[in-house]
N, C-alpha and C. Protein backbone atom coordinates (compact mmCIF):
# COMPACT_ATOMS: atom_id res chain seq x y z
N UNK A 1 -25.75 -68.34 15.48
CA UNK A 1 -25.19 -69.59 14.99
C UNK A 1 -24.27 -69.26 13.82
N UNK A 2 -23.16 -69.87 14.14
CA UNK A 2 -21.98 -69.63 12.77
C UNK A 2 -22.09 -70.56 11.75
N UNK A 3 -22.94 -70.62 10.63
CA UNK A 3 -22.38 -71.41 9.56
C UNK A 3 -21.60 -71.05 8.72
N UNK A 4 -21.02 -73.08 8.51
CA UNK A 4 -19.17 -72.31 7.50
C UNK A 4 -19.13 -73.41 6.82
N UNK A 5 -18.57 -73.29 5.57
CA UNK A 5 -18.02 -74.38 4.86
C UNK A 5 -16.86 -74.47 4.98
N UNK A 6 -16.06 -73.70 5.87
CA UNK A 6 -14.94 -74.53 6.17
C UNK A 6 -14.79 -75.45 7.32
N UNK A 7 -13.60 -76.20 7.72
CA UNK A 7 -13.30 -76.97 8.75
C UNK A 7 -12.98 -76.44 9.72
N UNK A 8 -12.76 -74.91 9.86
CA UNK A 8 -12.55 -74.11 11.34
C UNK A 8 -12.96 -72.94 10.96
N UNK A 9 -13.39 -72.43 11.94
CA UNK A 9 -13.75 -70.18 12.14
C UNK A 9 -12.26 -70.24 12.45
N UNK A 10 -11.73 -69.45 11.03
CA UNK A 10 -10.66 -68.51 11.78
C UNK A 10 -10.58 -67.65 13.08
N UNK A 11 -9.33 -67.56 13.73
CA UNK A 11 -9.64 -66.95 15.10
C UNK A 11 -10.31 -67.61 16.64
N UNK A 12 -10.47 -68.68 16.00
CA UNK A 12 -11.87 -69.52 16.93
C UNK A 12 -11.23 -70.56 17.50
N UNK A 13 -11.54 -71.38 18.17
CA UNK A 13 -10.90 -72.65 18.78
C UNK A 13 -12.31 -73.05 18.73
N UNK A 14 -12.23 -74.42 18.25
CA UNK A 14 -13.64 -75.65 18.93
C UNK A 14 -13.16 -75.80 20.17
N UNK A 15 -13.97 -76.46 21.20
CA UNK A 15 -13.85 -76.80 22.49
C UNK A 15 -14.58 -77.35 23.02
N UNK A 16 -16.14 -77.65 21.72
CA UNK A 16 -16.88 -78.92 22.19
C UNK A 16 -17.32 -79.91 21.04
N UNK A 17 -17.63 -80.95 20.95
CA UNK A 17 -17.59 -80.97 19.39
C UNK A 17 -18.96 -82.15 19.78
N UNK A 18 -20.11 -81.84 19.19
CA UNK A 18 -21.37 -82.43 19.15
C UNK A 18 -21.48 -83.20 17.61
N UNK A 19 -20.71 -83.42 16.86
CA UNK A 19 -21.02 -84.56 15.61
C UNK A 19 -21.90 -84.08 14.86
N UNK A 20 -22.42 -84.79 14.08
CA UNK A 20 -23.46 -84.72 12.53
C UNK A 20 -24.23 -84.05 13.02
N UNK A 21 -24.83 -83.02 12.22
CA UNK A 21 -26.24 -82.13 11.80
C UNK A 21 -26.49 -82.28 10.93
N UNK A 22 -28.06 -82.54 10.32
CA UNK A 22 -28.48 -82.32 9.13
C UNK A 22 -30.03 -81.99 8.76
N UNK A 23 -29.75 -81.49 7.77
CA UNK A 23 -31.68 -80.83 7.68
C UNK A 23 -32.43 -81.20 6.39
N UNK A 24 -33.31 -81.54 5.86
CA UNK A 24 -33.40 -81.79 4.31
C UNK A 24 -34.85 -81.13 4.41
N UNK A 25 -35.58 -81.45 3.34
CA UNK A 25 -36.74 -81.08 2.51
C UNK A 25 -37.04 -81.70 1.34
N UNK A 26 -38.05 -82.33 1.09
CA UNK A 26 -38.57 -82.56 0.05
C UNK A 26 -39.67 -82.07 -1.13
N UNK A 27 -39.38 -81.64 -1.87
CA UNK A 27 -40.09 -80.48 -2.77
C UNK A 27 -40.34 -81.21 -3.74
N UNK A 28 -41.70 -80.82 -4.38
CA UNK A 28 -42.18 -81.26 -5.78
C UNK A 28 -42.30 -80.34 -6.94
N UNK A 29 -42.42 -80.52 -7.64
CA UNK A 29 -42.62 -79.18 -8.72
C UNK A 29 -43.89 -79.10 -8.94
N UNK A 30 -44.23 -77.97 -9.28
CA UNK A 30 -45.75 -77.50 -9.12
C UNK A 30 -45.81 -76.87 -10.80
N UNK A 31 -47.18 -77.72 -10.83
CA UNK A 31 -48.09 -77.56 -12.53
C UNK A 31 -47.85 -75.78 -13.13
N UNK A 32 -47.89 -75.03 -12.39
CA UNK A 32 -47.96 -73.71 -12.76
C UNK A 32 -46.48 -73.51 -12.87
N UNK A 33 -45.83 -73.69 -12.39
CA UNK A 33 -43.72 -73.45 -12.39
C UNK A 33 -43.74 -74.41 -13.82
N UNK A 34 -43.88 -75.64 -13.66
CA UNK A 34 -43.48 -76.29 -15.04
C UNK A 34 -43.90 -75.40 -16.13
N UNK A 35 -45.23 -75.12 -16.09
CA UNK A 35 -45.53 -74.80 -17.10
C UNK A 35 -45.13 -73.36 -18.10
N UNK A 36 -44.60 -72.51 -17.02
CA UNK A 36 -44.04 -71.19 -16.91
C UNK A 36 -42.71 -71.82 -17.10
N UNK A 37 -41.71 -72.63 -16.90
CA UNK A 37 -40.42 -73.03 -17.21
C UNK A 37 -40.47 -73.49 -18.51
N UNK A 38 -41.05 -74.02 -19.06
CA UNK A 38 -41.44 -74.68 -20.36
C UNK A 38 -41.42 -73.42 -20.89
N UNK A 39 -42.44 -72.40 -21.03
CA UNK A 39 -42.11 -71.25 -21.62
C UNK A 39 -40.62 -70.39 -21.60
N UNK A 40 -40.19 -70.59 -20.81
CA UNK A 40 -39.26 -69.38 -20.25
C UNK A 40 -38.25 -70.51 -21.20
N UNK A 41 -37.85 -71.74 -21.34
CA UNK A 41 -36.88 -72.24 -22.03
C UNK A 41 -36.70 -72.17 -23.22
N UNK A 42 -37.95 -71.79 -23.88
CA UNK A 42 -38.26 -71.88 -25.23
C UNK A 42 -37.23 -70.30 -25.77
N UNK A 43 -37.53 -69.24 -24.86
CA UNK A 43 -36.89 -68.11 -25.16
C UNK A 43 -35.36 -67.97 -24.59
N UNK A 44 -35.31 -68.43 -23.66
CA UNK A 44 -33.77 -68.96 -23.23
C UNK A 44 -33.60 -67.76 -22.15
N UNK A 45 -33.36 -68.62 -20.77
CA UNK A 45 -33.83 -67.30 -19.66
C UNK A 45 -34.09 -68.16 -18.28
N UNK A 46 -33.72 -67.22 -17.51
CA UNK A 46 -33.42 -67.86 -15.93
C UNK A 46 -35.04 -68.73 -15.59
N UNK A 47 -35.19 -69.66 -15.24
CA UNK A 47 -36.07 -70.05 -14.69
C UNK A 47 -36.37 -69.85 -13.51
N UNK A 48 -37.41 -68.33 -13.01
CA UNK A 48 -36.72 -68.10 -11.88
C UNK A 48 -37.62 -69.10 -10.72
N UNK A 49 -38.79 -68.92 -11.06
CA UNK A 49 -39.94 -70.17 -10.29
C UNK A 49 -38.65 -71.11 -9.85
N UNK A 50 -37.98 -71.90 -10.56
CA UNK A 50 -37.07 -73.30 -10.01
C UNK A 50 -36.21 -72.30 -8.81
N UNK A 51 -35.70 -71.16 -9.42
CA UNK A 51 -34.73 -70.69 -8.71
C UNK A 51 -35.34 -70.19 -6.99
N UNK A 52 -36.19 -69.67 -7.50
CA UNK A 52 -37.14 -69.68 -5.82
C UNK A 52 -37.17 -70.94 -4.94
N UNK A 53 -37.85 -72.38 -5.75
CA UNK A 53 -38.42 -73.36 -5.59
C UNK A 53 -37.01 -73.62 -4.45
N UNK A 54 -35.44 -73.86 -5.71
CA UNK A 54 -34.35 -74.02 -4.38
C UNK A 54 -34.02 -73.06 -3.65
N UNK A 55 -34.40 -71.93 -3.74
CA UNK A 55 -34.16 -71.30 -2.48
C UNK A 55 -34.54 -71.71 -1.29
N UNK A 56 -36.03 -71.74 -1.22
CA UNK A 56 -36.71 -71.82 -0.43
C UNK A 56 -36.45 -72.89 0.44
N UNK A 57 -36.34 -74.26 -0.65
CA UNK A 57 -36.27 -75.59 0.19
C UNK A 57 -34.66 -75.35 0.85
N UNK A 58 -33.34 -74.75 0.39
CA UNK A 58 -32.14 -75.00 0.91
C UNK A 58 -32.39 -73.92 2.26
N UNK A 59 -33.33 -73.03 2.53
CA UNK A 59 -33.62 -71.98 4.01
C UNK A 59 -33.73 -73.15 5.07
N UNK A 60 -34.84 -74.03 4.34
CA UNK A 60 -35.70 -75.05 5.00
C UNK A 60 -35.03 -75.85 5.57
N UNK A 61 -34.33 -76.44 4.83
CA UNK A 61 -33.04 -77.64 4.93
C UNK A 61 -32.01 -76.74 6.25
N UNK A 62 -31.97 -75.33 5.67
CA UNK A 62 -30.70 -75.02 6.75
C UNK A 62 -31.45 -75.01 8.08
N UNK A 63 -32.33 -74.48 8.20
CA UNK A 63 -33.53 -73.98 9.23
C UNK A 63 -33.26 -75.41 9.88
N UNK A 64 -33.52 -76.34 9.66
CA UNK A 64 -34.05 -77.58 10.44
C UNK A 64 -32.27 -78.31 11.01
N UNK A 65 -31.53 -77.93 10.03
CA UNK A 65 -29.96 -78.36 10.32
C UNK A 65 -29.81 -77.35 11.49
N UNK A 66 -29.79 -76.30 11.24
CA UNK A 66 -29.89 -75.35 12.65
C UNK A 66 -30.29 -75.14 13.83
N UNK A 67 -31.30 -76.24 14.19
CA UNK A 67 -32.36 -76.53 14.78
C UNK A 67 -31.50 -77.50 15.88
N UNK A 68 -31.38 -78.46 15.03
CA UNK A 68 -30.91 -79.54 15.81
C UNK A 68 -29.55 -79.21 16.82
N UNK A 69 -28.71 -78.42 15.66
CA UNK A 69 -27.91 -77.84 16.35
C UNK A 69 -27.47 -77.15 17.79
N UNK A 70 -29.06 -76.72 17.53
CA UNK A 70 -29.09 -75.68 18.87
C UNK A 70 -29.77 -76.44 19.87
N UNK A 71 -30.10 -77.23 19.63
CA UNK A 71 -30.59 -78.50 20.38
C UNK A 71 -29.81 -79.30 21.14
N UNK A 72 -28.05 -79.00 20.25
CA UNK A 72 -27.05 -79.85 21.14
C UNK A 72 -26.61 -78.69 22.06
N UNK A 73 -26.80 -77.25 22.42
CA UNK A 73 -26.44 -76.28 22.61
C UNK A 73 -24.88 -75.84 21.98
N UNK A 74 -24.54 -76.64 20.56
CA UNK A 74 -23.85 -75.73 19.36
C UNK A 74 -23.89 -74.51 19.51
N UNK A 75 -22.68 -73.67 19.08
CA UNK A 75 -22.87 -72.39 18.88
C UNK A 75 -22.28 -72.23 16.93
N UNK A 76 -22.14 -73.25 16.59
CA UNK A 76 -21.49 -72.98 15.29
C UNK A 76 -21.68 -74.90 14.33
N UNK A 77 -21.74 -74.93 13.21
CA UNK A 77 -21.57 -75.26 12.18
C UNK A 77 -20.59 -75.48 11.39
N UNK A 78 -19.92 -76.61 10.86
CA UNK A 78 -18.54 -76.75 10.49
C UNK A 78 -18.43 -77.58 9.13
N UNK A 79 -17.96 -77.13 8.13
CA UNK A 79 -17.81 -78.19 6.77
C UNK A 79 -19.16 -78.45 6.09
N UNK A 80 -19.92 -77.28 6.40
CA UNK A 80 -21.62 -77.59 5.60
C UNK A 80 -21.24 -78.19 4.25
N UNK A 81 -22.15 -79.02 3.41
CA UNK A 81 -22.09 -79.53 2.58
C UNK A 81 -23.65 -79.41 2.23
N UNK A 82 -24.39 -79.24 0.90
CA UNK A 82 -25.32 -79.55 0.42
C UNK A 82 -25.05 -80.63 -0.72
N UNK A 83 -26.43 -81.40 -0.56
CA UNK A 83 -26.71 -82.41 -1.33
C UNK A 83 -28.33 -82.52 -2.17
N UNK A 84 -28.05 -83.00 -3.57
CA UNK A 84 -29.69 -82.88 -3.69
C UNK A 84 -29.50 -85.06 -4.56
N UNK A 85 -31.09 -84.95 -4.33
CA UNK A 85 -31.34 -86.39 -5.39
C UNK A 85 -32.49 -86.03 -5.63
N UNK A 86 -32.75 -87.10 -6.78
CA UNK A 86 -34.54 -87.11 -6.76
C UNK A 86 -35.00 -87.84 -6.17
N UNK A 87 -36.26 -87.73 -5.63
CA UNK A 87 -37.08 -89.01 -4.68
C UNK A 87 -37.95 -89.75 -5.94
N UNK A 88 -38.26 -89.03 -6.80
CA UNK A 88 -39.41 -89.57 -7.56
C UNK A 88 -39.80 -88.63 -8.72
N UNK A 89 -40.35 -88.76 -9.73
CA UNK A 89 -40.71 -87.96 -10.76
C UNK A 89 -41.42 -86.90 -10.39
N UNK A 90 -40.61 -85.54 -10.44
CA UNK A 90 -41.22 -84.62 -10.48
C UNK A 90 -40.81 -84.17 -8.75
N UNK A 91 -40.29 -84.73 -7.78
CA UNK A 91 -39.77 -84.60 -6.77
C UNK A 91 -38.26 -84.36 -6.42
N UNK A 92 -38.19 -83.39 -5.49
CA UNK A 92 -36.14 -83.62 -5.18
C UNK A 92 -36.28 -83.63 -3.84
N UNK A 93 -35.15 -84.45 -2.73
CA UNK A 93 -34.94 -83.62 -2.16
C UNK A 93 -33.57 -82.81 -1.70
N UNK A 94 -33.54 -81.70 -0.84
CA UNK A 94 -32.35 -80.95 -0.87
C UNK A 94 -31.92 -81.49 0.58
N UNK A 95 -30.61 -81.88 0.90
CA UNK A 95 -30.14 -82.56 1.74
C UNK A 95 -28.90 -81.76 2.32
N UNK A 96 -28.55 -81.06 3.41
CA UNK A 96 -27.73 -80.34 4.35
C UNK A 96 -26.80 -80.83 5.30
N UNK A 97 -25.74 -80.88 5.42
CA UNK A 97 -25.04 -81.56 7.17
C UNK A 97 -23.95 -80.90 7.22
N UNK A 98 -23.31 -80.63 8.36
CA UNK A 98 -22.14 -79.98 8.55
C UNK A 98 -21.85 -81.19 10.56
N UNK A 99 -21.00 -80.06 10.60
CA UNK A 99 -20.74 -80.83 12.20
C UNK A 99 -20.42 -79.96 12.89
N UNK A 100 -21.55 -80.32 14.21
CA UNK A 100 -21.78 -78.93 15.18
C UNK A 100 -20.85 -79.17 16.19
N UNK A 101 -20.26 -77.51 16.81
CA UNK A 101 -19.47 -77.66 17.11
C UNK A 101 -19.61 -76.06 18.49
N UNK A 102 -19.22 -76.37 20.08
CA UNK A 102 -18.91 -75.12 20.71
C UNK A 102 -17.77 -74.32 20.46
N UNK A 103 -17.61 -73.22 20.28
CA UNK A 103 -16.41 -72.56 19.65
C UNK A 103 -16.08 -71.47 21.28
């Protein structure tokens, strides 16, 4: 599967075009990360717990955008965009879509 943030694969022609994909996740922050971020700010320094935390959920988010994809029998991904909000205190979620496409 080709993902791209652009609007075409160079070299490539679309030739089928299957519309919206998207994948999200909703993540909370966990008592042990806060509390280890709280420290780590005080000294001034990557928070890496958060930095995992979005890793993980934007795999997730792509994983499930990818999914669907291949579900339309897509071979590619077009104009990905990520998005985040909060749902609630102490919650985000990370939000994915591009537009699948046969190349």
């Amino acid at each position: 599967m080709i993902i791209t943030n652009l609007e075409y694969v160079p070299g490539k022609e679309a030739t089928a075009h299957f519309g919206l994909v998207n994948g999200s996740t909703v993540r909370a922050k966990h008592f042990w990360r806060d509390l280890m971020a709280g420290l780590k700010n005080i000294v001034w320094g990557e928070l890496k717990g958060y930095t995992e935390l979005l890793e993980e959920s934007r795999k997730e988010a792509i994983s499930r955008m990818t999914k669907q994809a291949e579900e339309m029998w897509a071979n590619a991904i077009l104009n990905v965009r990520f998005s985040t909000s909060s749902v609630s205190a102490g919650a985000s979620e990370i939000y994915v879509y591009g537009t699948a496409v046969k190349l």
